[in-house]
N, C-alpha and C. Protein backbone atom coordinates (compact mmCIF):
# COMPACT_ATOMS: atom_id res chain seq x y z
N UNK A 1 0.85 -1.18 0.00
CA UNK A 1 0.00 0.00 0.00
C UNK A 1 0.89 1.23 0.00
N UNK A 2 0.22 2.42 -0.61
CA UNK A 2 1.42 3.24 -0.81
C UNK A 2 0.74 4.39 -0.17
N UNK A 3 1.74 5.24 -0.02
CA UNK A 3 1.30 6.48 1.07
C UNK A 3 -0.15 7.24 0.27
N UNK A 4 0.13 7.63 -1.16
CA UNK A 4 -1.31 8.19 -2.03
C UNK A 4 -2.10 7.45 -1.49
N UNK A 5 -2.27 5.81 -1.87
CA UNK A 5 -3.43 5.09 -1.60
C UNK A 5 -4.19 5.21 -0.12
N UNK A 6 -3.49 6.10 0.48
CA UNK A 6 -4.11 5.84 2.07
C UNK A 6 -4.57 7.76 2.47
N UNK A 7 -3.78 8.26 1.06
CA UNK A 7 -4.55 9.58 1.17
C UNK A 7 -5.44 10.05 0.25
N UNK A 8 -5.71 9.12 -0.68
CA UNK A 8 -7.00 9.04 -1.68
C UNK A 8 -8.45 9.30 -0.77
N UNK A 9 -9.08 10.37 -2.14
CA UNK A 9 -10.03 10.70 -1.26
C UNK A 9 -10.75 10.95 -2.87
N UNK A 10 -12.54 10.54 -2.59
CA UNK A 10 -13.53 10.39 -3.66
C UNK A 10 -13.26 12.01 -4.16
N UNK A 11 -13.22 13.10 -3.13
CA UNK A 11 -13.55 14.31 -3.39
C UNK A 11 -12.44 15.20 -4.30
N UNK A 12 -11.43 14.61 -4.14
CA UNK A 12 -9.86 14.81 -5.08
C UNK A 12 -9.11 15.16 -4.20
N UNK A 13 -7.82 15.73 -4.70
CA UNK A 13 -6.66 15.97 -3.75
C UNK A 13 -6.78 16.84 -2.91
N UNK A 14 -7.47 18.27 -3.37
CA UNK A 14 -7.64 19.19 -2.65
C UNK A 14 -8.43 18.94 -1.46
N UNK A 15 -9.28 17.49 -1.17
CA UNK A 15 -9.97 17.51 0.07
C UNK A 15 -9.30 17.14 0.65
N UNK A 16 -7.98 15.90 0.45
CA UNK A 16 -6.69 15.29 1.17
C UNK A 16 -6.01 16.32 1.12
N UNK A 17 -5.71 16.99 1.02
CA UNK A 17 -5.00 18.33 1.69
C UNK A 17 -5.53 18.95 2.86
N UNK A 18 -7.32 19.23 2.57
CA UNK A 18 -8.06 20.36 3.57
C UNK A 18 -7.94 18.69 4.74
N UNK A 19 -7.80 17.81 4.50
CA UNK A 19 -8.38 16.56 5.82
C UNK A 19 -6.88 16.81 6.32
N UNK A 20 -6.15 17.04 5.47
CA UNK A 20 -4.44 16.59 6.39
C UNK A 20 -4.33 17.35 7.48
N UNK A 21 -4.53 19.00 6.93
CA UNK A 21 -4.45 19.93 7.43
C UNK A 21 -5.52 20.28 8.72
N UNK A 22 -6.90 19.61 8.50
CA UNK A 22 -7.49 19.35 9.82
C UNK A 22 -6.69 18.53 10.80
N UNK A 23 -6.30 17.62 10.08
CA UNK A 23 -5.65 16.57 11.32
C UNK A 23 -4.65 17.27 11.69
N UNK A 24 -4.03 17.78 11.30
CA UNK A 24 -2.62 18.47 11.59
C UNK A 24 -2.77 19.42 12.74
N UNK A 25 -4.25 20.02 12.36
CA UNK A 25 -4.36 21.23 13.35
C UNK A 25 -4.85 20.37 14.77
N UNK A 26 -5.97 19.42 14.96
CA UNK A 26 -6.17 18.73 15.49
C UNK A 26 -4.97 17.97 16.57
N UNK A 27 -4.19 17.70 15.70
CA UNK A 27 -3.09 16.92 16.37
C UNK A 27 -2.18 18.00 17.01
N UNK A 28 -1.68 19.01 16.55
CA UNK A 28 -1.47 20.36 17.48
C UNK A 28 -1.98 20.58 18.63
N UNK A 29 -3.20 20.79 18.60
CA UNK A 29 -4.52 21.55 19.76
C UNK A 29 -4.17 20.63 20.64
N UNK A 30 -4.23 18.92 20.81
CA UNK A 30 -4.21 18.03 21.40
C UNK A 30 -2.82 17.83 21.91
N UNK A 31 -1.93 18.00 21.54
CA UNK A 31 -0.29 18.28 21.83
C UNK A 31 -0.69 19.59 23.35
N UNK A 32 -1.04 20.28 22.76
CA UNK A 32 -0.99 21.26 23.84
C UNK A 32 -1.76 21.98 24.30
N UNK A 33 -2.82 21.32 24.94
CA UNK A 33 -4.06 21.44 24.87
C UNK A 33 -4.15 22.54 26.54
N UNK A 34 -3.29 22.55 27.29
CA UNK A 34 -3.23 22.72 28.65
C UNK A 34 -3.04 24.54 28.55
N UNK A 35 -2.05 24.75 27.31
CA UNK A 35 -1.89 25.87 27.18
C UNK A 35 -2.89 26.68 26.14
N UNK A 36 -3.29 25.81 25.49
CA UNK A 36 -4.93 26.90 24.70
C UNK A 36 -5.59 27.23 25.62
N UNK A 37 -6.27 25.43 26.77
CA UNK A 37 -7.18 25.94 27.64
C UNK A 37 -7.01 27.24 28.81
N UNK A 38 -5.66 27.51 29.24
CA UNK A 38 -5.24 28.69 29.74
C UNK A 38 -4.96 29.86 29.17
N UNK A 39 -4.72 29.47 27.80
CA UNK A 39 -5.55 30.89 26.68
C UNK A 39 -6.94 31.41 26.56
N UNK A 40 -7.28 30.13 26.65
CA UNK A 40 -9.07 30.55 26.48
C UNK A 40 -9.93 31.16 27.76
N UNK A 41 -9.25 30.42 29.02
CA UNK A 41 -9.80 30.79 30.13
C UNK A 41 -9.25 32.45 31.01
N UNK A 42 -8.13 32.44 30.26
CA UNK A 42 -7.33 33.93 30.94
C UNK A 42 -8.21 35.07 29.63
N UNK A 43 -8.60 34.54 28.95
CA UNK A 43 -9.43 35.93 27.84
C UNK A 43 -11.49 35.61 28.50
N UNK A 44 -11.59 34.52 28.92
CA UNK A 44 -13.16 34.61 28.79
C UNK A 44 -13.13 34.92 30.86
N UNK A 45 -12.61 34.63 31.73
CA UNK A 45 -12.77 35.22 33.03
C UNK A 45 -12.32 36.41 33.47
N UNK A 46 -11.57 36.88 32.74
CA UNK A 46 -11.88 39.11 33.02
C UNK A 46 -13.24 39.48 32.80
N UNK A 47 -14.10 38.33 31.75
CA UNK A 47 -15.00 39.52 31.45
C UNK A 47 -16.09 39.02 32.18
N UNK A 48 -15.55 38.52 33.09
CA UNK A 48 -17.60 37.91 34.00
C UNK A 48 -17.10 38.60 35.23
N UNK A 49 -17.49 39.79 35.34
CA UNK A 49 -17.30 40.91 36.68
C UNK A 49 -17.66 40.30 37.81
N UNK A 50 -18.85 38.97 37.81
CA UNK A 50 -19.05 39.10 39.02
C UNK A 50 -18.48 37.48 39.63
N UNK A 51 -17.41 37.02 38.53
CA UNK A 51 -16.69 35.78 38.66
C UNK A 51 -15.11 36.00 38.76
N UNK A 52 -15.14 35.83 40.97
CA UNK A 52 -13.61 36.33 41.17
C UNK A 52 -12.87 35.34 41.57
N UNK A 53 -12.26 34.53 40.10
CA UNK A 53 -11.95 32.86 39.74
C UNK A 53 -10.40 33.05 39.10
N UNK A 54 -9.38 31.82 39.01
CA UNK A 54 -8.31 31.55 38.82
C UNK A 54 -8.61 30.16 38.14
N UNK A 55 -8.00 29.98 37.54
CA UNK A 55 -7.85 28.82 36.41
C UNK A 55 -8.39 27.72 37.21
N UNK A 56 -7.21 26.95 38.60
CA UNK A 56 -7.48 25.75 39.40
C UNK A 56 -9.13 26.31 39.69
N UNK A 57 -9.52 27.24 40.29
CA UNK A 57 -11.10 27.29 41.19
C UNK A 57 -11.39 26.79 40.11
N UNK A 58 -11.75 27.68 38.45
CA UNK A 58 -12.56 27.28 38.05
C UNK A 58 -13.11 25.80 37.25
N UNK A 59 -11.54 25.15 36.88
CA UNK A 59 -11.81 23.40 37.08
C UNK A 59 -12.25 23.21 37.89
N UNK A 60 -11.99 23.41 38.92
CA UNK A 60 -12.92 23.07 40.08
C UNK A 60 -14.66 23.08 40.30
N UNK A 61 -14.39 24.00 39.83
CA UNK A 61 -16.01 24.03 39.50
C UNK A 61 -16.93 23.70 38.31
N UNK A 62 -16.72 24.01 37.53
CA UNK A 62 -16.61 23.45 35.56
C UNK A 62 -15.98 22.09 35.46
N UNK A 63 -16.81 21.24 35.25
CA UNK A 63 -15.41 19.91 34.76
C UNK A 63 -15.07 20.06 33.08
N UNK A 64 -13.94 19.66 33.25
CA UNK A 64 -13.34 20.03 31.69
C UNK A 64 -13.13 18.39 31.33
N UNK A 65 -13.79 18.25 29.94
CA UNK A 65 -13.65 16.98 29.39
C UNK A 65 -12.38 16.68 28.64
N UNK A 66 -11.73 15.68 29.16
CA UNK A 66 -10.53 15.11 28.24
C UNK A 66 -11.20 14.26 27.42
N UNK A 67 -10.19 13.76 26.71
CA UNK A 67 -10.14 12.67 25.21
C UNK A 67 -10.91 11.61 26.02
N UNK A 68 -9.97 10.92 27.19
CA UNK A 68 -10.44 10.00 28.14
C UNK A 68 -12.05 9.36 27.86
N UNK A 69 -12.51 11.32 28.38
CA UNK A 69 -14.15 10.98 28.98
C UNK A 69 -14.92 10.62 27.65
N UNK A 70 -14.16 10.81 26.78
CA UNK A 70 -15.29 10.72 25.20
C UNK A 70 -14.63 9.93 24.66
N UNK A 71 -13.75 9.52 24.83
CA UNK A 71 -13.64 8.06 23.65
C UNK A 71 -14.10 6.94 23.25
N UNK A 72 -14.75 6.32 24.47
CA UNK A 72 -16.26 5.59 23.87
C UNK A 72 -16.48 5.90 22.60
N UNK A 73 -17.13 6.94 23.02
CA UNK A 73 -17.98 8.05 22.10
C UNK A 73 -18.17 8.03 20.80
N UNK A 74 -16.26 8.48 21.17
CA UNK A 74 -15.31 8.54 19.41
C UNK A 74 -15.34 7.31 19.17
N UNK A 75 -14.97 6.23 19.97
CA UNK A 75 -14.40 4.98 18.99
C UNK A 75 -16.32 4.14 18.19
N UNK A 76 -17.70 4.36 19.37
CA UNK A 76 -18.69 3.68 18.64
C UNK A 76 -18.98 4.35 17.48
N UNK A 77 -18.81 6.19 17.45
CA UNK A 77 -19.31 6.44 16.19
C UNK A 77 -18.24 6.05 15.11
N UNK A 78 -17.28 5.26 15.30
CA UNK A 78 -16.35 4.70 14.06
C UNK A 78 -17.65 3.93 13.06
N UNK A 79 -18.44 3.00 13.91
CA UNK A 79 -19.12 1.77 13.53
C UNK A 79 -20.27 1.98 13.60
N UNK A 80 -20.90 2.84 13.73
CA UNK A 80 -22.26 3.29 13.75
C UNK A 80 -22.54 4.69 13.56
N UNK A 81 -22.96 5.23 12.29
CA UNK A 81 -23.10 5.99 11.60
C UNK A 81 -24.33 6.38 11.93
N UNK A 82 -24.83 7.87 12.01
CA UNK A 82 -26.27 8.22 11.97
C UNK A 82 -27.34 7.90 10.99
N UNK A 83 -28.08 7.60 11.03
CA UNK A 83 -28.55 7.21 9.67
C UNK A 83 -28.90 8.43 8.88
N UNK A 84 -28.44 9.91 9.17
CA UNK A 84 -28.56 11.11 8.35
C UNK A 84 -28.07 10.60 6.92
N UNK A 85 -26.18 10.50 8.07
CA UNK A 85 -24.69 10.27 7.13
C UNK A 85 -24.84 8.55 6.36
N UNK A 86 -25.94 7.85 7.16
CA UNK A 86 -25.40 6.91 5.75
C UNK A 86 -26.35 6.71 5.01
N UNK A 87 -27.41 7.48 4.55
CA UNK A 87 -28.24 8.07 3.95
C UNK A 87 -27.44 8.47 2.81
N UNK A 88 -26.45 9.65 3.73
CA UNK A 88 -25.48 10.71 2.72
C UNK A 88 -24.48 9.51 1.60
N UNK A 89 -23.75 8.73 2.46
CA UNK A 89 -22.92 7.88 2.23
C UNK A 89 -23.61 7.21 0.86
N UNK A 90 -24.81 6.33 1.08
CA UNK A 90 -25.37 5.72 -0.02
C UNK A 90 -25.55 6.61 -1.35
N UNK A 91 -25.96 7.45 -0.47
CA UNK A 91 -26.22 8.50 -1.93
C UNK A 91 -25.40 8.57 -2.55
N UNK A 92 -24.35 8.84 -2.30
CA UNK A 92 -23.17 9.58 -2.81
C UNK A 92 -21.65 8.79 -3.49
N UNK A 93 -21.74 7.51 -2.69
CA UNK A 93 -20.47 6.85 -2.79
C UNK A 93 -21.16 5.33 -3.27
C-alpha cells in the first residue's frame, strides 16, 4: 500500500490536503491542549465581573472533558453511523 493510496479521497486531492491539514491542526490543539485551555480561560474570566476565579477554582467548579471521557464516544461512532450520514454515504459513494 502506498502512502497516495491511504490519502486518496472520492472528493480529489484538494480535500486530502483540507483533511491533512485538519488533522494536523487537530493533532497540534491536542499536543498542547493545557496551554490553549489557559488561553481561552485567561481571555473569557476578566469579562464575567461578578466571577472572582483563577484557572485551578474554576476546574474546580466546571469539569473540563478530556479525550479519556469521550472516547467511547469517538471509537462507537467509528461503527455506527447516523442514519442522516449513511443516507449521505449511499447516496453519494
Amino acid at each position: 500500500m502506498t502512502g497516495d493510496s491511504v490519502l486518496s479521497s472520492p472528493f480529489g486531492s484538494s480535500a486530502c490536503e483540507k483533511d491533512a491539514k485538519i488533522l494536523q491542526f487537530i493533532e497540534e490543539i491536542t499536543r498542547i491542549v493545557d496551554a490553549v485551555q489557559q488561553s481561552v480561560l485567561d481571555e473569557i474570566l476578566p469579562q464575567i465581573p461578578k466571577l472572582n476565579s483563577d484557572r485551578l477554582t474554576f476546574k474546580s467548579i466546571f469539569r473540563i472533558v478530556t479525550y479519556e471521557d469521550i472516547q467511547v464516544k469517538i471509537q462507537h461512532t467509528k461503527y455506527d453511523l447516523d442514519p442522516f450520514l449513511n443516507n449521505f454515504f449511499n447516496c453519494h459513494f
